[in-house]
Every structure is written in C-alpha cells, then in structure tokens.
Protein backbone atom coordinates (compact mmCIF):
# COMPACT_ATOMS: atom_id res chain seq x y z
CA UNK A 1 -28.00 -14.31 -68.68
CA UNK A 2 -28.43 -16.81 -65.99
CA UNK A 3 -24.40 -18.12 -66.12
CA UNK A 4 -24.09 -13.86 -65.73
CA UNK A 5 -26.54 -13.70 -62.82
CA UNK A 6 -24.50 -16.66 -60.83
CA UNK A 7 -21.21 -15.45 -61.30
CA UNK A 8 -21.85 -12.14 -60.20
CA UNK A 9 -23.52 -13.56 -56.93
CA UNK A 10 -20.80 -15.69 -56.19
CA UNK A 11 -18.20 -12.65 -56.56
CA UNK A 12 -20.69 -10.82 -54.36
CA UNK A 13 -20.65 -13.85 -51.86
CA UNK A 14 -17.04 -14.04 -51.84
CA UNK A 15 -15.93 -11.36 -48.88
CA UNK A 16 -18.09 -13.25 -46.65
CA UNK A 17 -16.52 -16.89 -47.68
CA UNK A 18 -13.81 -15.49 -46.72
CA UNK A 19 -14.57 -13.96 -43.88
CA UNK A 20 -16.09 -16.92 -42.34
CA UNK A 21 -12.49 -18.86 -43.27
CA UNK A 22 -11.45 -16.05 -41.15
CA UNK A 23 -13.49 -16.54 -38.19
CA UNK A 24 -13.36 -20.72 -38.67
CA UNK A 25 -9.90 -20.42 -36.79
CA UNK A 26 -11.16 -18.25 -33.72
CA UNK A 27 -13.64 -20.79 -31.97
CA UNK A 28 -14.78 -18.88 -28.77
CA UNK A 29 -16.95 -21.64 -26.54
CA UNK A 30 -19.14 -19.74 -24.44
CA UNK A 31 -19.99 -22.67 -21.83
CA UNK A 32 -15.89 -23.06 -20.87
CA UNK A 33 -16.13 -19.27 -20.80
CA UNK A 34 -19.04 -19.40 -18.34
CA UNK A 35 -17.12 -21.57 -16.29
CA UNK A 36 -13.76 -20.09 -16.38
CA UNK A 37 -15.65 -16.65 -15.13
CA UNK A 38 -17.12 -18.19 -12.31
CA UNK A 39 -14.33 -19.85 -11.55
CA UNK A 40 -12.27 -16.79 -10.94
CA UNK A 41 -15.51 -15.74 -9.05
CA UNK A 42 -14.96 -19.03 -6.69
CA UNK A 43 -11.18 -18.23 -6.38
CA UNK A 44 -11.51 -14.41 -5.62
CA UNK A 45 -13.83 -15.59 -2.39
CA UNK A 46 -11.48 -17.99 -1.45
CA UNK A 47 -9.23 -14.96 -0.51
CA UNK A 48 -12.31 -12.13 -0.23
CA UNK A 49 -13.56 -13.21 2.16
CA UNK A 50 -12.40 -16.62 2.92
CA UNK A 51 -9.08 -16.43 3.93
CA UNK A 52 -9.37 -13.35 6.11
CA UNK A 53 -12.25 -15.31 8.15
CA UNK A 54 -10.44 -17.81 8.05
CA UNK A 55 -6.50 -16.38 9.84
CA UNK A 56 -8.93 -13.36 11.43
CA UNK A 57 -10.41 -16.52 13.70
CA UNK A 58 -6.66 -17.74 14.69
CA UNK A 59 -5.34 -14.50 16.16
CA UNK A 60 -6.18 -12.89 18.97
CA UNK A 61 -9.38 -10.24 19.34
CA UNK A 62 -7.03 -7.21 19.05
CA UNK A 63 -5.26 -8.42 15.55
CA UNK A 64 -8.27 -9.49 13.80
CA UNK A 65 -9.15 -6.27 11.93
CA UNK A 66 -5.19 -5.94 10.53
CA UNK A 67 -5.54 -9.60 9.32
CA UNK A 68 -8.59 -8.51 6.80
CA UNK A 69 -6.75 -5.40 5.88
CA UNK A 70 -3.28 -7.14 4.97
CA UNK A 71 -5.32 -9.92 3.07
CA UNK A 72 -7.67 -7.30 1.28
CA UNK A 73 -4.59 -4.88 0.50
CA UNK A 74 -2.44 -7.57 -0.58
CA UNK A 75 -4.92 -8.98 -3.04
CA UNK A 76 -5.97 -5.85 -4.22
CA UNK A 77 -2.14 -4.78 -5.34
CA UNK A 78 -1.35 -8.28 -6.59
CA UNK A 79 -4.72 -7.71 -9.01
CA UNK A 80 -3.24 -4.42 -10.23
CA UNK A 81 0.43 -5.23 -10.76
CA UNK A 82 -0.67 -8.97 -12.47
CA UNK A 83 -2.87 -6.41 -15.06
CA UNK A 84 0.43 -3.88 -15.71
CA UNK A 85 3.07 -6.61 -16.21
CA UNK A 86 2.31 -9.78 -14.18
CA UNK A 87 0.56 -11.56 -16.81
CA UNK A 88 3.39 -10.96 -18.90
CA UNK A 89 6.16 -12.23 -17.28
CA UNK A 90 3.85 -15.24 -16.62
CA UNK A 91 2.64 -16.32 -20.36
CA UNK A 92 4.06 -13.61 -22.68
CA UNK A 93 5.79 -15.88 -25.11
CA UNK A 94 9.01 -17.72 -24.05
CA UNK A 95 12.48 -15.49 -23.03
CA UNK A 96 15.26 -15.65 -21.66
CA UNK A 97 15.79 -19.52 -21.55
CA UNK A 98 11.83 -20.35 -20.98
CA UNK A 99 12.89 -18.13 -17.26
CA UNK A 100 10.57 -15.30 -18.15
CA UNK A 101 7.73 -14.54 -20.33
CA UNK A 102 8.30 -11.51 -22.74
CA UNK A 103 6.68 -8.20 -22.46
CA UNK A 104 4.17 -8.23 -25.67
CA UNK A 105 1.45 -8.39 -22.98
CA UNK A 106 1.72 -5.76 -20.09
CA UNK A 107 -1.05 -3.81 -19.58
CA UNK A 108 -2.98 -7.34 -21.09
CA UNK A 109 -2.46 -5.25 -24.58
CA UNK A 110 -2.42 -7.39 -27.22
CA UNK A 111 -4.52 -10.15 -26.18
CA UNK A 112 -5.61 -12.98 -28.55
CA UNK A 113 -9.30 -13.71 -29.07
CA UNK A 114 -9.35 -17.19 -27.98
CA UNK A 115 -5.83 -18.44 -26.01
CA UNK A 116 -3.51 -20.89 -27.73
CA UNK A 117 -5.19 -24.54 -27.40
CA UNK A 118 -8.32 -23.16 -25.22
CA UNK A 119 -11.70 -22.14 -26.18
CA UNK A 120 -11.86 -19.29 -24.21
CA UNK A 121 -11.00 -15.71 -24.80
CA UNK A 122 -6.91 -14.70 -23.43
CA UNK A 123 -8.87 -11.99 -21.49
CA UNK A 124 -10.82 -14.42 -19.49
CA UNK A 125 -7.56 -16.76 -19.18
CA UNK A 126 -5.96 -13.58 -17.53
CA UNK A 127 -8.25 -12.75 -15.36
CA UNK A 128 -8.88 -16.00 -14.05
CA UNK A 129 -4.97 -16.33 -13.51
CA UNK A 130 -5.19 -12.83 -11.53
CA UNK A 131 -7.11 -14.50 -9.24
CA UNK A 132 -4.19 -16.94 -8.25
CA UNK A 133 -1.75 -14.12 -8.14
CA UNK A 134 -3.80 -12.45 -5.66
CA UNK A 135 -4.49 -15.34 -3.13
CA UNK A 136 -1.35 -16.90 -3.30
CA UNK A 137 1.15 -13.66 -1.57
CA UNK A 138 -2.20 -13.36 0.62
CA UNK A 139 -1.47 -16.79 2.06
CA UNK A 140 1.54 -16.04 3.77
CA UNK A 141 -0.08 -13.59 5.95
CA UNK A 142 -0.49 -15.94 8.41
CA UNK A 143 2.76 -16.51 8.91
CA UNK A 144 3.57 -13.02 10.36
CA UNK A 145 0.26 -12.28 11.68
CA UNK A 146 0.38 -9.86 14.78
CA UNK A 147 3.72 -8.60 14.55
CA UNK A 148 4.72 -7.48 11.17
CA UNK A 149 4.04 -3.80 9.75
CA UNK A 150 1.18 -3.37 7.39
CA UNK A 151 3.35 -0.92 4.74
CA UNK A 152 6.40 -3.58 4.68
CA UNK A 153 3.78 -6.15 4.06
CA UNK A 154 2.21 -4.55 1.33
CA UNK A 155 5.66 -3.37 -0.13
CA UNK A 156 6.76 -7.05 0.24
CA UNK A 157 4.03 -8.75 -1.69
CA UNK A 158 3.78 -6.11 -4.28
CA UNK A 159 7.70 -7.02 -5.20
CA UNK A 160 7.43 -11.23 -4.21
CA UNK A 161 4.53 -11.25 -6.85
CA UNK A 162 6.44 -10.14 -9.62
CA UNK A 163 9.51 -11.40 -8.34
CA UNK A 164 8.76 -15.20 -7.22
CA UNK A 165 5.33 -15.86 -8.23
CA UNK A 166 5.55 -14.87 -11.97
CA UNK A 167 8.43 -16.62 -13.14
CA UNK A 168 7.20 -19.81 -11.20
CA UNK A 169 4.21 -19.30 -12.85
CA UNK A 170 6.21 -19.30 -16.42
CA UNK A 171 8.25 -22.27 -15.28
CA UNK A 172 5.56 -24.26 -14.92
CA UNK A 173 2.59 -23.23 -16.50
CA UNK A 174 3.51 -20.52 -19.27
CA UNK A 175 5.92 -22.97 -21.29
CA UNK A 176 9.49 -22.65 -19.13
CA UNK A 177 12.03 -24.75 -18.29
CA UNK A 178 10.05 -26.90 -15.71
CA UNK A 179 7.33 -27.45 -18.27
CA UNK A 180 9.71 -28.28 -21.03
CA UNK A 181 11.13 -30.77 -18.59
CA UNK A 182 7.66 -32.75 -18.43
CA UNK A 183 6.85 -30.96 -14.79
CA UNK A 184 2.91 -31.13 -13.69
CA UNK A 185 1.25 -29.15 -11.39
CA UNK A 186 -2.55 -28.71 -11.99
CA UNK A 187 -3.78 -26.27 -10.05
CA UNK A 188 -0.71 -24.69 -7.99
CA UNK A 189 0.94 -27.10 -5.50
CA UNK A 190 4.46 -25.94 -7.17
CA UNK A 191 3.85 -22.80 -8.24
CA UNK A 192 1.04 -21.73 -5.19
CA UNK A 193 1.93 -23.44 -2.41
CA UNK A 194 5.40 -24.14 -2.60
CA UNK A 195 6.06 -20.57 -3.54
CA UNK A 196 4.12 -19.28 -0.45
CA UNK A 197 4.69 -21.53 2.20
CA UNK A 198 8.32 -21.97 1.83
CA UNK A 199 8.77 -17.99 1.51
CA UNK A 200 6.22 -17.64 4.33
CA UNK A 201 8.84 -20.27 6.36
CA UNK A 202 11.52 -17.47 5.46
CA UNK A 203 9.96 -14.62 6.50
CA UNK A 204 8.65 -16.16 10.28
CA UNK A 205 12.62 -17.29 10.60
CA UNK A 206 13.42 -13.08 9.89
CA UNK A 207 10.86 -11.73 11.62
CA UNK A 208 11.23 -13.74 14.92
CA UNK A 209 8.85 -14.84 17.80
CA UNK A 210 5.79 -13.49 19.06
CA UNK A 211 6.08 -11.84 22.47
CA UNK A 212 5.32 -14.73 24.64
CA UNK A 213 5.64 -17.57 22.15
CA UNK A 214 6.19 -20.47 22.57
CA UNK A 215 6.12 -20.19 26.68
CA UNK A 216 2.49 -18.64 26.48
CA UNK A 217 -0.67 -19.95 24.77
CA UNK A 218 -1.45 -17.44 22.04
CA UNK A 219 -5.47 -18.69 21.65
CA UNK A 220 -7.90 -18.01 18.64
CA UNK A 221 -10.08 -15.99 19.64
CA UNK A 222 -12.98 -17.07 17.49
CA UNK A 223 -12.74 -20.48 16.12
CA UNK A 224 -16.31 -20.34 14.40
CA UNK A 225 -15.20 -17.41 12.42
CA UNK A 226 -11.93 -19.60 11.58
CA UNK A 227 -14.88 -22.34 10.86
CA UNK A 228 -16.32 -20.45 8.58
CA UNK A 229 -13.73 -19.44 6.33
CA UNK A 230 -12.39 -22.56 6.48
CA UNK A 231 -15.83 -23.80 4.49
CA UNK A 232 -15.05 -20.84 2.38
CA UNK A 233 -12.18 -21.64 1.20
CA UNK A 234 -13.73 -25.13 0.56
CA UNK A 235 -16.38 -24.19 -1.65
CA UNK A 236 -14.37 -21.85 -3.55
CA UNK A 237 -11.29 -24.60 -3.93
CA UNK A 238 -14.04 -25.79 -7.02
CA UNK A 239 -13.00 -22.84 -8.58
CA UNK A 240 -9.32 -23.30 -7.93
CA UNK A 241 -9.29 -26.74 -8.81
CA UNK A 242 -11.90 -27.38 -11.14
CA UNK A 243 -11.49 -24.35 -13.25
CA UNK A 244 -7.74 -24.99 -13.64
CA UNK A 245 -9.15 -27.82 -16.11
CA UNK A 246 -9.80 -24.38 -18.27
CA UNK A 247 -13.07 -26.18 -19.55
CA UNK A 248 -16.70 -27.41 -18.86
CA UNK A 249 -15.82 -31.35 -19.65
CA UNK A 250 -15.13 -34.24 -17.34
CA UNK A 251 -11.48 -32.70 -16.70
CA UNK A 252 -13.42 -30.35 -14.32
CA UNK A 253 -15.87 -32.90 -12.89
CA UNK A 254 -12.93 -35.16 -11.91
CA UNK A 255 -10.81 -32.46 -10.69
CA UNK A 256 -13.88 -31.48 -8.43
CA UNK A 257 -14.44 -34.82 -7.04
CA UNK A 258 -10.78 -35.63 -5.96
CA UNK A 259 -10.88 -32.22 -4.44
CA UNK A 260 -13.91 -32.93 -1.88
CA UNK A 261 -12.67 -36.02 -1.33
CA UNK A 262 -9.36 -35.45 -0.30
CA UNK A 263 -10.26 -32.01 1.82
CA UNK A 264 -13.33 -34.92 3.77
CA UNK A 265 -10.53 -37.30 3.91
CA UNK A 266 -8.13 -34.81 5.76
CA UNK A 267 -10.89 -32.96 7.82
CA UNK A 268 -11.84 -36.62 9.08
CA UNK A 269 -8.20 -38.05 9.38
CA UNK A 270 -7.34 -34.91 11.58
CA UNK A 271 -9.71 -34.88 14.42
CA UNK A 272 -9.68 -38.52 14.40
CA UNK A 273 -5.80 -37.90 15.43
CA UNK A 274 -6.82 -35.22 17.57
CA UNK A 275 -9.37 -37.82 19.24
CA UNK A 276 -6.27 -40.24 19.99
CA UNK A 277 -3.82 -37.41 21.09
CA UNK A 278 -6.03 -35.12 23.00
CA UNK A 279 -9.25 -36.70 23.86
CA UNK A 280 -11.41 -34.49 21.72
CA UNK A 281 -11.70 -33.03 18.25
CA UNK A 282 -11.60 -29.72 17.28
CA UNK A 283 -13.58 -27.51 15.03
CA UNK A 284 -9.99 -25.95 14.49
CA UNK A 285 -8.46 -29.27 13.66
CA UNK A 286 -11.19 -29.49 11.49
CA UNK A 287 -10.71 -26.95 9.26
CA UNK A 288 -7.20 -27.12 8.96
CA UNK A 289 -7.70 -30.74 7.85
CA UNK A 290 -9.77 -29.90 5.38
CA UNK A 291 -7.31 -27.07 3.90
CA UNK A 292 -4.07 -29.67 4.14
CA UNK A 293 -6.37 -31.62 2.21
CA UNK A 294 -7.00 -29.24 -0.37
CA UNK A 295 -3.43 -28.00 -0.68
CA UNK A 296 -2.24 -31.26 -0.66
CA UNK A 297 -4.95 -32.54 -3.74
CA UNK A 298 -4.37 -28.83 -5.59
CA UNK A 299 -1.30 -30.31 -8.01
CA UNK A 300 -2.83 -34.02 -8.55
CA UNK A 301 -6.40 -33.37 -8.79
CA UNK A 302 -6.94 -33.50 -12.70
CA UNK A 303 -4.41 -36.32 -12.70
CA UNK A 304 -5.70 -39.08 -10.90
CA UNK A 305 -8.46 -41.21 -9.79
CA UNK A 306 -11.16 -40.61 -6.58
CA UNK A 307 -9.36 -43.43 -4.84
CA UNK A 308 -6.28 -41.74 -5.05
CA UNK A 309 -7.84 -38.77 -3.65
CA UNK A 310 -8.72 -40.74 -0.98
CA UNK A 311 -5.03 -41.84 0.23
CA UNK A 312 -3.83 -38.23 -1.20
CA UNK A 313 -6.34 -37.32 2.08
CA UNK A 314 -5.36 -39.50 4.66
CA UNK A 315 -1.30 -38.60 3.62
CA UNK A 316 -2.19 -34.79 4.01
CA UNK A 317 -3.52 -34.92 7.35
CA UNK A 318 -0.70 -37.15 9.11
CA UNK A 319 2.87 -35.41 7.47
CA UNK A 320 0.61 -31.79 7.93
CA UNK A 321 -0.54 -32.69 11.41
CA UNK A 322 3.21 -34.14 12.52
CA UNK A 323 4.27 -30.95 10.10
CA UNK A 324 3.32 -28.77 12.59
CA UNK A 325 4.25 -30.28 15.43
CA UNK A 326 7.83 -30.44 14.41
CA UNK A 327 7.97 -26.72 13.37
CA UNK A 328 6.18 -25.28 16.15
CA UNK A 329 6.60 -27.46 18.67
CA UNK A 330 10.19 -28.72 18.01
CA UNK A 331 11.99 -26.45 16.19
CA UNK A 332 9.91 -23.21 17.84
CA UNK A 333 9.54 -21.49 14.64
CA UNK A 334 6.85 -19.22 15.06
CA UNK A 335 4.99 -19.78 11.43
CA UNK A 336 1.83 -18.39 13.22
CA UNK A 337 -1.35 -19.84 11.21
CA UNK A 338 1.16 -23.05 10.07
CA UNK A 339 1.47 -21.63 6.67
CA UNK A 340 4.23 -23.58 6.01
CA UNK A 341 3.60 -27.17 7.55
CA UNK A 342 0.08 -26.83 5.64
CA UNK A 343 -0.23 -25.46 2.44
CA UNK A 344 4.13 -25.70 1.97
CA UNK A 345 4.57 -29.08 2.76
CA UNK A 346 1.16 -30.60 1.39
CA UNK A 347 1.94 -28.43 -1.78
CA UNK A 348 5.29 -30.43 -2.03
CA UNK A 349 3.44 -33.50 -0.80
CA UNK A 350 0.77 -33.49 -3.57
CA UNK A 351 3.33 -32.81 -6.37
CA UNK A 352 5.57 -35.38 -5.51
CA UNK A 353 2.50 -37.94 -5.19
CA UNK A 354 1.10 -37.06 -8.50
CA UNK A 355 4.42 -38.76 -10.04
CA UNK A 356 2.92 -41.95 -8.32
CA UNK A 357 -0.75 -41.55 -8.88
CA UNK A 358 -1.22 -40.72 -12.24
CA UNK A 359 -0.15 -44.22 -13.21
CA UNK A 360 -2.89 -45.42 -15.79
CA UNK A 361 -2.39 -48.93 -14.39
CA UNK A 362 -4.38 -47.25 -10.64
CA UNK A 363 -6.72 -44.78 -12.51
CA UNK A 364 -4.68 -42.27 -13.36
CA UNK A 365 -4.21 -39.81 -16.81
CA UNK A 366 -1.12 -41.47 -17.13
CA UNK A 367 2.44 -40.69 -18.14
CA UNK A 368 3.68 -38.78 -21.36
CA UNK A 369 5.81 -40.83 -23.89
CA UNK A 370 8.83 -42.27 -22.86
CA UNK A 371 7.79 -41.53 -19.00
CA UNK A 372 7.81 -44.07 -16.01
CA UNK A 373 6.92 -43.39 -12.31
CA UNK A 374 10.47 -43.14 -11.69
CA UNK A 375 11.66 -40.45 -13.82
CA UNK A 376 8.20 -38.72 -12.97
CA UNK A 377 8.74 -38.58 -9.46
CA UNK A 378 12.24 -37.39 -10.52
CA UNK A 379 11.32 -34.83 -12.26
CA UNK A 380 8.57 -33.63 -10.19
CA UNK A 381 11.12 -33.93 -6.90
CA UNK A 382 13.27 -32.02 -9.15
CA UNK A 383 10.64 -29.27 -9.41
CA UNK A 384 9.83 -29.13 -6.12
CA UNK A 385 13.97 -28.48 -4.93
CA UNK A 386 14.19 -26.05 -7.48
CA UNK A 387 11.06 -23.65 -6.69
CA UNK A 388 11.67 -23.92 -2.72
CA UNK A 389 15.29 -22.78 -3.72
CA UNK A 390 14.34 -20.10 -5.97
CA UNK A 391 11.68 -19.06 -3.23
CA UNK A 392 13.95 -19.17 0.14
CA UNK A 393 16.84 -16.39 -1.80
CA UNK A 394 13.99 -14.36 -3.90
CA UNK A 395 12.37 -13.74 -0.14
CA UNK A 396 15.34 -13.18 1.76
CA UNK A 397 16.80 -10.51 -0.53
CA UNK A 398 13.60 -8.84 -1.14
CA UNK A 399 12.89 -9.38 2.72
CA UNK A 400 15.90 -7.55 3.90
CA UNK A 401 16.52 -5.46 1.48
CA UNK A 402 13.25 -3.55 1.93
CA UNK A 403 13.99 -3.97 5.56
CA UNK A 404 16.45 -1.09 4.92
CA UNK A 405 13.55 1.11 4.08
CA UNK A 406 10.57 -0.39 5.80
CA UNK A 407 10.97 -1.63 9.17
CA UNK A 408 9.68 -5.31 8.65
CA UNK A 409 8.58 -5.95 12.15
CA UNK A 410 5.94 -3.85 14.52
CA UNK A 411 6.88 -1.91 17.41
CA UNK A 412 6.86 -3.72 20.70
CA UNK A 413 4.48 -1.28 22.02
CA UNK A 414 2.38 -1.94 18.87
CA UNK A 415 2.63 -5.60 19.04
CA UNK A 416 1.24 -5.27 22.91
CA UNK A 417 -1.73 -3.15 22.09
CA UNK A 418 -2.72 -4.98 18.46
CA UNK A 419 -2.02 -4.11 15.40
CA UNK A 420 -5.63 -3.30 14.77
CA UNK A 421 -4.92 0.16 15.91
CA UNK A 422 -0.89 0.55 14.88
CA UNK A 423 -1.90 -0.67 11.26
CA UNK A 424 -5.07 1.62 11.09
CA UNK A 425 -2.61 4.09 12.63
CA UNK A 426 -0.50 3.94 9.94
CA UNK A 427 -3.09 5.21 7.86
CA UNK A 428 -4.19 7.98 9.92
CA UNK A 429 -7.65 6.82 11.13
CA UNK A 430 -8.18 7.55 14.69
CA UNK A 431 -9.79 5.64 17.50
CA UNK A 432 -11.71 6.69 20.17
C-alpha cells in the first residue's frame, strides 16, 4: 500500500517537475530589470527635457519655443514608428546579409520572455532601445535650428529613423555585418553619433546659412538654460552609458565612472582652452565640454579603464574644440549648435580610440581571439567609413527627395520673425 501511495504522488508531482524544467530556461532577474527601466527613464530625460534646454539656450529668444517642439515631436514619432517596425529592422533575427533584421517583431509581437543572453524581459530590452531611437534623430536639430520647417523636419526624422538609424543599429548591435566583423560600439558612438552628426553635417550643407551668418553674431540668448540642460544630459548619460551594460554588475559601475570622468575631463579641458584663447571661460564652453566628453566616452566606456577615460577627456575637448573652429569658422558651414564637430566627430573619435584602449596590457576588457590593436583599430576605422558613408547618401536622398513635397527650409519672412510663430503657425494656433 505504501509503494501504491508513492507512486501515485510522484505521477501527481510530475506536471509540475516538468513545468519547473520549463521555467528553469526562462531566468527573468528583476534587479537588471530595475535598472534597465530606469535606465530608459535616464535616457528619455536626456532628450525630454534635456536636450531641448539644452539647443533652446543656443538660439535666439524668438526660436526657442520651435526648438522644444521639433525635439518633443521628433521623439515622440521616433517612439511610435521604433514600436510598429523599428525594433524589427533593428534585432528581428538576421536578413538580408546581417543588413536588416526580419519582420517577426513589428508591432514588438512576438517578444521572448527574457532576450537571448540577458536576464531581462525582450519587452524591457525594446523599450529601453526606443529610447535611443528617439534621442538620436532629435540630436540633429541643432543643426538646422531657426531656419528649417517644422513638417519637413518631422517628415525627415520619421523616414531617417527607419531608414539610417535601424539598420546601423542591426549592423552593429543586432548581429550584422559590422558585428560579425568584430566591430564595438558600447553605447552608440557608431551607431548614435556617427549616424546623427554626419547626417546633421548633410543637412546644414542643403539647407544653407542663416540670414546673417557668419558676418553677424547670432548670440544664445540664455546660456543658463543651455547650462542646465547641459547637466541634464549629464545625469541622464548614466542611463545611456551605464544601462547599455544591460545589467546591475560592475559592467555598469565601470561604464558610469569612465563616463563622469571623461565628460569632467572635457568640461575642464575646454574652458581651460577658452582661458588661453579668450581670456575667460564660459559657462557655454562648459557645457559643451562636458557633452564632447560624453559623446566622445559613449562607444569606449564599458571597454576600458578610468585612466583611459581620463585621456579619452582631454582628446574630446581639443579635436571638438579645433572641430568647430574649422567647420564654422573655416569652412563657414553653418552646423548651428556644432552637431557635427561634437557629438559626429567625438562619436568617430571614441570608436576609433576604443581599438587602442581596450588593450588588457593598460586596463582594458581586452581584445577577442586572434585580435591585436592593429586590426582593431582597423576594423573599428572600417566601421566608422562605412556608417558616415551609409549616413551622408541615406540623408541626401531622403533630404531632397522629400524636398519635392515639403519645402525643407523656412520662409525668409519666417526666418526674420522666428519660427516660434511660423512653426506654431503651421499648426494653426494663433498669437496675439
């Protein structure tokens, strides 16, 4: 009776044996989790309401308010489309060569519990990575702040986002090419800032000057508010940075560190040129120190040591600073907010470092099998070239080609009064 008795339990226990065999394989840990969501958090006020304090400083009084709309706008169509099909022509499984992700995932349907080598649920993956899609078309604003037309602008990013953005994304991080070529970029220095400051370089050459640049001095008009968003975008880099380790462990901690340290670096490295050149510092110099810092850390910063960080810093600050001098200055390109010379070029910068830096021998996570520095800094140069390629004809086309149907640029009348009013204008609000 009591063999009978046993049996009959362990036939009744069997369902859940196997169903905890079953769940043994889905390991969901809710600490990463924790930190991947407030990550996402740190990222979305980067660009809500960082990054419109931050370009709504640089521009004049009359262009402030169209600044905060094209930012808000921007990000808010980037978040929709990267929901519908964005996320999966960004990590749907491998097509088309490892050029585009497959279409399994649009409308996020079909999600996997826990992503493929994470410990976090797919849904919190995507929505963290909506979060990049959104800030990263938003950064180019600044290049064609207080001239272009708030519907092309829209219209643009929508299309760049799916266009550039996503397959760079899948190139990189969703298994593509550049990936399967040993390519590195931790937090978005190839696929965020090389994207959007060499498009953003594209787009200033199309739209043309400013009325009155570069004979008259187009002034901030509130360089606290550009402070401010400047220490925004700071705080919420942790999130950028440190969340793009995708868990709580020292991955993040590290990634954290060499972020704060580069962005002081830069900040301090910058007015202390500005001290030499000019005879003061500036709280403007300041802050866009500190953001050619963090650009320039954003592809390294899980891959190599504080001390690294530290000349990562001081590199930032003197090719930005001479960055922009050469653009605007020499070449009068009117890239209004420097989109280019800062988060372009110190995106490029950082990447191509990170071949050097990651040497184990200095600190560093060191290379894969059968890598040196050499063919690391190859292959990351490599990356670089091809991204800035793909980026300069993507924009153009897209560029013009809606140009046919959108005017790109602003009336000169509008451009005279501010397009605070034309873009609300456009809209239909009135203004007394």
């Amino acid at each position: 009776m009591f063999r009978k008795i046993a049996a009959f339990a362990a036939l009744a226990a069997m369902p859940a044996v196997v169903h905890a065999q079953e769940t043994v394989e889905v390991v969901e840990n809710s600490g990463d989790t924790a930190w991947i969501l407030v990550s996402a958090a740190l990222v979305l006020l980067m660009t809500l309401p960082g990054l419109g304090l931050f370009y709504g400083g640089l521009v004049r009084a009359k262009n402030f308010l169209s600044v905060f709309l094209q930012v808000g706008a921007i990000a808010a169509v980037a978040s929709v489309l990267w929901i519908v099909v964005g996320y999966t022509l960004a990590f749907g499984d491998i097509s088309m060569g490892g050029f585009l992700g497959g279409g399994q995932h649009w409308m996020l349907y079909d999600l996997d519990a826990v992503f493929d080598g994470l410990a976090i649920p797919e849904s919190t993956f995507a929505l963290f990575q909506m979060t990049f899609a959104a800030i990263t078309p938003a950064l180019m604003v600044g290049a064609w702040v207080e001239r272009a037309r708030f519907s092309w602008v829209v219209l643009f990013c929508a299309i760049w986002g799916l266009v550039v953005y996503a397959p760079v994304a899948h190139w990189v991080w969703g298994g593509g090419w550049l990936s399967g070529m040993g390519a590195l970029d931790f937090a978005g220095g190839i696929v965020v800032h090389t994207t959007a400051g060499v498009s953003a370089l594209v787009i200033a050459l199309l739209l043309g000057k400013r009325k009155g640049f570069p004979s008259s001095a187009l002034l901030p008009h509130a360089p606290g508010i550009t402070m401010l968003g400047s220490v925004l975008l700071w705080v919420g880099w942790f999130g950028f940075n440190g969340g793009s380790a995708l868990s709580a462990t020292a991955d993040a901690s590290n990634a954290i560190l060499n972020t704060h340290v580069a962005a002081s670096v830069a900040a301090l490295v910058w007015i202390l040129i500005e001290r030499v050149s000019f005879g003061k510092p500036t709280t403007v110099g300041f802050a866009t120190g500190a953001i050619a810092g963090l650009a320039t850390i954003t592809p390294a910063a899980g891959f190599v040591s504080p001390g690294a960080a530290i000349l990562i810093g001081i590199a930032a600050a003197v090719v930005c600073y001479y960055g922009i001098q050469l653009v605007k200055m020499k070449m009068h390109i009117d890239d209004s907010l420097d989109v280019f010379a800062v988060h372009g070029v110190g995106g490029m910068l950082g990447s191509i470092l990170l071949g050097v830096f990651m040497a184990e021998g200095i600190g560093g996570a060191g290379y894969a099998e059968g890598m040196t520095m050499g063919s690391m800094v190859g292959v990351q140069v490599l990356g670089v070239v091809a991204v800035a390629i793909f980026s300069v004809v993507a924009t153009a086309l897209i560029a013009l080609g809606l140009n046919l149907f959108v005017p790109m640029r602003a009336s000169e009348d509008d451009e005279v009064q501010g397009l605070d009013i034309s873009s609300h204008g456009e809209r239909g609000w009135e203004f007394d």
